[in-house]
N, C-alpha and C. Protein backbone atom coordinates (compact mmCIF):
# COMPACT_ATOMS: atom_id res chain seq x y z
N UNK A 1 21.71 -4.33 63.65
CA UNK A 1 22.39 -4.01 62.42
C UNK A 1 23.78 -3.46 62.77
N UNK A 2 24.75 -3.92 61.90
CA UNK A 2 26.26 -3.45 62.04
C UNK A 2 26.30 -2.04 61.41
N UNK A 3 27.24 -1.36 62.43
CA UNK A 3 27.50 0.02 61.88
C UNK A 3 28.22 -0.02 61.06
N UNK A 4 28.99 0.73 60.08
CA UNK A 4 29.57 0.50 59.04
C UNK A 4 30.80 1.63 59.66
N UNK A 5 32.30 0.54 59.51
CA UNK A 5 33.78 0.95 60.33
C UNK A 5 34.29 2.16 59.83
N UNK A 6 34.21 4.03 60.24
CA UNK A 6 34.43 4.64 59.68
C UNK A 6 36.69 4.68 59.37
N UNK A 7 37.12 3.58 59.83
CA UNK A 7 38.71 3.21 59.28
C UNK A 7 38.70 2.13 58.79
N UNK A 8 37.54 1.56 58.28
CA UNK A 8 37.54 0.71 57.18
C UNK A 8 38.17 1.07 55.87
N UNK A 9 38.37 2.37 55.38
CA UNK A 9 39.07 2.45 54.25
C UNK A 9 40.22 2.81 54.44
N UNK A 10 40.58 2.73 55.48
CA UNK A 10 42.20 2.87 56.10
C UNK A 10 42.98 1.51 56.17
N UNK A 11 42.10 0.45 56.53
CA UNK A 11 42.86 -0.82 56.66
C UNK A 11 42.29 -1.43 55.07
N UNK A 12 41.95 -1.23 54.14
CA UNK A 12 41.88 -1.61 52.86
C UNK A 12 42.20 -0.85 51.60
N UNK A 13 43.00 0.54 51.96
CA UNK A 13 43.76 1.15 51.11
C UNK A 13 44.81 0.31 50.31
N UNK A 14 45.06 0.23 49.45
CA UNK A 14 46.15 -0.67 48.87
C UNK A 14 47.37 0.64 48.91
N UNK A 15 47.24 1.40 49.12
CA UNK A 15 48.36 2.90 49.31
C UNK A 15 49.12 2.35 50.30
N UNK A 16 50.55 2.84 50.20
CA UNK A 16 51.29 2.99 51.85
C UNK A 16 51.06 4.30 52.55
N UNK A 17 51.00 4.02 53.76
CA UNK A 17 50.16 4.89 54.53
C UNK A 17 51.29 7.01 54.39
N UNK A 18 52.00 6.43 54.20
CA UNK A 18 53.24 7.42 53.64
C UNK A 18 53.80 7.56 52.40
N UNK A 19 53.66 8.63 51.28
CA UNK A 19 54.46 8.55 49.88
C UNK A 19 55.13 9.79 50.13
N UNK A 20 56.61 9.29 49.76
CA UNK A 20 57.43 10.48 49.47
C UNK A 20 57.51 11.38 48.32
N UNK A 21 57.20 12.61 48.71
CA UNK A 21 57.36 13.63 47.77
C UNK A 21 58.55 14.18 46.75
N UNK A 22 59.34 14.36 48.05
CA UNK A 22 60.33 14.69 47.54
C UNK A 22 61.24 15.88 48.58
N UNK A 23 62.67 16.40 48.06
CA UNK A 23 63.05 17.29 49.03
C UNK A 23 62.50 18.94 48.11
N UNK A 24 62.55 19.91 49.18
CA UNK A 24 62.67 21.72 48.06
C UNK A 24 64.22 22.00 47.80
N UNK A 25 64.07 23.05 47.53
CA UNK A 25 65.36 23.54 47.70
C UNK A 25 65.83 24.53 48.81
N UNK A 26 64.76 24.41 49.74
CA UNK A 26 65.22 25.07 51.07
C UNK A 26 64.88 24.13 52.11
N UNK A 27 65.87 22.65 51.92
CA UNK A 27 66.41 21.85 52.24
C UNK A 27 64.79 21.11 53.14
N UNK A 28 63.64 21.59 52.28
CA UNK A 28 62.26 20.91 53.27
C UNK A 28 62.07 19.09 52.16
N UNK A 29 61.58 18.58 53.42
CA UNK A 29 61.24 16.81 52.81
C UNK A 29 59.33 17.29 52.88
N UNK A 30 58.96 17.00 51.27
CA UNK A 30 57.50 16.61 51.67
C UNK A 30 56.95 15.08 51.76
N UNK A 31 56.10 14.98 52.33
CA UNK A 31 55.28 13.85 52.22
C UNK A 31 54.01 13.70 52.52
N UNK A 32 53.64 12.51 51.52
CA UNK A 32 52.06 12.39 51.46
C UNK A 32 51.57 11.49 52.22
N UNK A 33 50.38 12.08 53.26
CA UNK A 33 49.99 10.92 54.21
C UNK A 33 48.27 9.97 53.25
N UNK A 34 48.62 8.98 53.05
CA UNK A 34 47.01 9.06 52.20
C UNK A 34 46.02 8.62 53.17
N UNK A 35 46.17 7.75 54.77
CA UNK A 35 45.10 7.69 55.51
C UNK A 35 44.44 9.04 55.71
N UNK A 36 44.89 10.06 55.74
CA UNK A 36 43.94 11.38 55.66
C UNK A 36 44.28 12.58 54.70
N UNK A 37 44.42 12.13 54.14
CA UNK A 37 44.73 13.66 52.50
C UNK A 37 45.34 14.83 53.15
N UNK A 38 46.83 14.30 53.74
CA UNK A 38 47.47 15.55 53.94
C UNK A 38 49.17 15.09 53.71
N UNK A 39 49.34 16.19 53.37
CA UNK A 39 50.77 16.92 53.16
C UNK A 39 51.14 17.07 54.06
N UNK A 40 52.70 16.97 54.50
CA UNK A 40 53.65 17.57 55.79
C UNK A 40 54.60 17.81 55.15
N UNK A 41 55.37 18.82 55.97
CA UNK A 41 56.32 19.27 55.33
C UNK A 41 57.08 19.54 56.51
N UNK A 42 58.52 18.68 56.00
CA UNK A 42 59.46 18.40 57.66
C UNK A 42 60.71 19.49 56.96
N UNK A 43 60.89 19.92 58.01
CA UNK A 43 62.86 20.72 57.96
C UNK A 43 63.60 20.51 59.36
N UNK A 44 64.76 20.38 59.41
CA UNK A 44 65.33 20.08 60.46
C UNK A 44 64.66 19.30 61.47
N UNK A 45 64.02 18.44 60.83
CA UNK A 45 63.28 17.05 62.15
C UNK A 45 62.28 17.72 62.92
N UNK A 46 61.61 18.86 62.20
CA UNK A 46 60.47 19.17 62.80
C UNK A 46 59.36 19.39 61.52
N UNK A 47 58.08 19.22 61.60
CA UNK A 47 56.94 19.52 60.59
C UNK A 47 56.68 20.75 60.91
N UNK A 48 57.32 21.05 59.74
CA UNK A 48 56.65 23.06 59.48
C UNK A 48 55.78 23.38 59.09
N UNK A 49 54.85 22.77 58.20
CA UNK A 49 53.37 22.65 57.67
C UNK A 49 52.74 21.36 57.58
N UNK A 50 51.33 21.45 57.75
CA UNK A 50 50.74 21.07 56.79
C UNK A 50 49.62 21.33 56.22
N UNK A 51 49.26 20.44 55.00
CA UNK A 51 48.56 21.01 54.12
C UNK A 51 47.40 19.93 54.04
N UNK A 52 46.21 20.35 54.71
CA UNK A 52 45.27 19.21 53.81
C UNK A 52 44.69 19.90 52.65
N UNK A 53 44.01 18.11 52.01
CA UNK A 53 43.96 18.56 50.53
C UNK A 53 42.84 18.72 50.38
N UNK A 54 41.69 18.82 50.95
CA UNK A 54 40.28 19.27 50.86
C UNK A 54 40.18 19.12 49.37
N UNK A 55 39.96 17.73 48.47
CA UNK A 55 39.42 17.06 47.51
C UNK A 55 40.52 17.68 46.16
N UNK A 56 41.48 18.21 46.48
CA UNK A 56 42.20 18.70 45.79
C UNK A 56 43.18 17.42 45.52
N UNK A 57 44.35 17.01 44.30
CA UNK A 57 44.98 15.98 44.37
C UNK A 57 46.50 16.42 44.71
N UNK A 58 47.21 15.25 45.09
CA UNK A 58 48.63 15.42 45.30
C UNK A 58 49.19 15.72 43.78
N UNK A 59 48.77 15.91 43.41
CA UNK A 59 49.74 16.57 41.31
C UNK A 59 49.62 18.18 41.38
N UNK A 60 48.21 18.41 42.00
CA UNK A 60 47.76 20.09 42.03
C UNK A 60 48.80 20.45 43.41
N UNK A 61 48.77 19.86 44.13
CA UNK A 61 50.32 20.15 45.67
C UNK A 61 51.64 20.18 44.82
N UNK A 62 52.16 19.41 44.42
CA UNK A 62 53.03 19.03 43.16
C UNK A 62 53.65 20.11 42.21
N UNK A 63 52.41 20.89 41.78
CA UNK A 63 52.83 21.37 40.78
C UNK A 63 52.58 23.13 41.07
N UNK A 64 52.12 22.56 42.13
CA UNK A 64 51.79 24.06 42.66
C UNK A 64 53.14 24.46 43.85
N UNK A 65 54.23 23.83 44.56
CA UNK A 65 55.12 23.89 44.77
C UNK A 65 56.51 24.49 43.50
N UNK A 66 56.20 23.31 42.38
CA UNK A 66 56.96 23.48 41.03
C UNK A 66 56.37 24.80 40.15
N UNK A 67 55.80 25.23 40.48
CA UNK A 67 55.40 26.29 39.33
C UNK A 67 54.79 27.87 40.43
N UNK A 68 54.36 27.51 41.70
CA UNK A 68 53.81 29.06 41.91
C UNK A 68 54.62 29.13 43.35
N UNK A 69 55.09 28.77 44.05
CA UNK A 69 56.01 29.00 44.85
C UNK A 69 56.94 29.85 45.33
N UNK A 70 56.85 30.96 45.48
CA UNK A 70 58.06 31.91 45.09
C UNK A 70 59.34 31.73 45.94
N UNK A 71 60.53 31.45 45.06
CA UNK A 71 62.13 31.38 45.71
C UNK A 71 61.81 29.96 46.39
N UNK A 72 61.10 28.52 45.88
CA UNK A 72 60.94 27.41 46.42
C UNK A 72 60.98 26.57 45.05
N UNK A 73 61.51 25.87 44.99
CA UNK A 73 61.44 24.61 43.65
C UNK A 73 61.92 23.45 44.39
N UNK A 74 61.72 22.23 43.58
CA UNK A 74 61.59 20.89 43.77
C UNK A 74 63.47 20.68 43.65
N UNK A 75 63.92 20.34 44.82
CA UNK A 75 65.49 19.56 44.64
C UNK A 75 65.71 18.12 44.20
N UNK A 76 65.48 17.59 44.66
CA UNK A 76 65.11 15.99 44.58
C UNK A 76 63.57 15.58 44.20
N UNK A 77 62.97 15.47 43.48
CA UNK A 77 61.30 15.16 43.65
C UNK A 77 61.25 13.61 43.20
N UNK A 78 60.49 13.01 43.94
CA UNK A 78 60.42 11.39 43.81
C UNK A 78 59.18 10.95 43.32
N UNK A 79 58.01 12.25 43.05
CA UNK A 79 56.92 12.24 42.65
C UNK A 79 56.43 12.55 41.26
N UNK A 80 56.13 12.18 40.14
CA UNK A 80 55.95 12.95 38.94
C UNK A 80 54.13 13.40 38.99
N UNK A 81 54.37 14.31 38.93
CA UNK A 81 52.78 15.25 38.07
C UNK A 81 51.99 14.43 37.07
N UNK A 82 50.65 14.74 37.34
CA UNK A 82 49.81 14.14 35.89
C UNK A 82 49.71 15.28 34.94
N UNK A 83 50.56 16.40 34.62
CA UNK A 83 50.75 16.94 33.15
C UNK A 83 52.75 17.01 32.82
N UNK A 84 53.16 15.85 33.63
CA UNK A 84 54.85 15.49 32.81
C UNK A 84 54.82 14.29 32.39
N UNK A 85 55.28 14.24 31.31
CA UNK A 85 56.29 12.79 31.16
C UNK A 85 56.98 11.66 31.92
N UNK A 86 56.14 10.76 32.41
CA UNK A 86 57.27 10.01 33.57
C UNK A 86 58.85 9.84 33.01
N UNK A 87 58.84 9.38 32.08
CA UNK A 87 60.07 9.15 30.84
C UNK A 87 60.57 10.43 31.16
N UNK A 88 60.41 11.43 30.73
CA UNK A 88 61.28 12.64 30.39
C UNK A 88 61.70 13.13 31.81
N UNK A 89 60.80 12.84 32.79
CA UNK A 89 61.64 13.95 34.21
C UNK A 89 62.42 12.51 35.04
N UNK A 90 62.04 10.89 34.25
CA UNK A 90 63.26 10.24 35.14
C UNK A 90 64.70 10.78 34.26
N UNK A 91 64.61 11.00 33.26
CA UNK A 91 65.92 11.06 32.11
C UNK A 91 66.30 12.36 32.72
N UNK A 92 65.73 13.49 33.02
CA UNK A 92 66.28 14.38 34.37
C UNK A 92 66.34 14.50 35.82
N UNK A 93 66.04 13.37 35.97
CA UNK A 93 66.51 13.19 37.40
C UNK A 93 67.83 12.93 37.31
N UNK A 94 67.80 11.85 36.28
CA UNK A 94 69.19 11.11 36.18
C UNK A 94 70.97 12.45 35.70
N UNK A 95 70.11 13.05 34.63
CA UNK A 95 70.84 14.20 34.38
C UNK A 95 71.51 15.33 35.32
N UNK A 96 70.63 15.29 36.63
CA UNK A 96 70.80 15.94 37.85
C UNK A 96 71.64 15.46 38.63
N UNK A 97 71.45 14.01 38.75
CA UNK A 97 72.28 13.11 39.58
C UNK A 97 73.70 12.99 39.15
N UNK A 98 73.83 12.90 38.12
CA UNK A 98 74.83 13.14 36.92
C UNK A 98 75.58 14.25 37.12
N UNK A 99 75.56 15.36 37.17
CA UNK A 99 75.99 16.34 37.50
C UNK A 99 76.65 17.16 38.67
N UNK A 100 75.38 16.64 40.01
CA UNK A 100 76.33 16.31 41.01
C UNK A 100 77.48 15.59 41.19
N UNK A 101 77.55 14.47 40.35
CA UNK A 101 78.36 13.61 41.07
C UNK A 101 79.23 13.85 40.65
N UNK A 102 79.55 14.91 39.37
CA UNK A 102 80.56 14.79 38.34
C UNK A 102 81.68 16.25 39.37
């Protein structure tokens, strides 16, 4: 009997093996690894954390950066939450972008 391939759901993820989070505002890049439910968090070309998600989702990482974080918020975020508006935070992204450039 065949054993059953424990990276079998690694080579049939339809995910890319990397989703970008986004940058903070203390200039950190996050990203989501989905072959193993973790978070990294790079600054100056080195990983300063990470975070696995022990059945927790990337929206609760998300929003728990955006809301309980202290002196840390989202600069760039490329990720939207499942309690925002996709509509309303691209129309502020854009508003952001907007502003810089101006």
């Amino acid at each position: 009997m065949k054993e059953s391939d424990p990276n079998a759901r690694k080579r049939t993820d339809p995910r890319p093996a990397y989703i970008e989070l986004g940058d903070d505002t203390d200039g950190a890049f996050h990203v989501y690894r989905t072959t193993d439910e973790t978070i990294h968090v790079v600054q100056n070309g080195e990983r300063v954390q990470k975070f696995v998600l022990n059945g927790r989702s990337v929206d609760d990482y998300v929003k728990f950066v955006r809301d309980d974080v202290e002196g840390r918020e989202w600069a760039n975020r490329r990720y939207v939450a499942d309690d925002e508006d996709p509509f309303a935070a691209l129309v502020d992204q854009l508003a952001d972008a907007t502003e810089v450039a101006a």
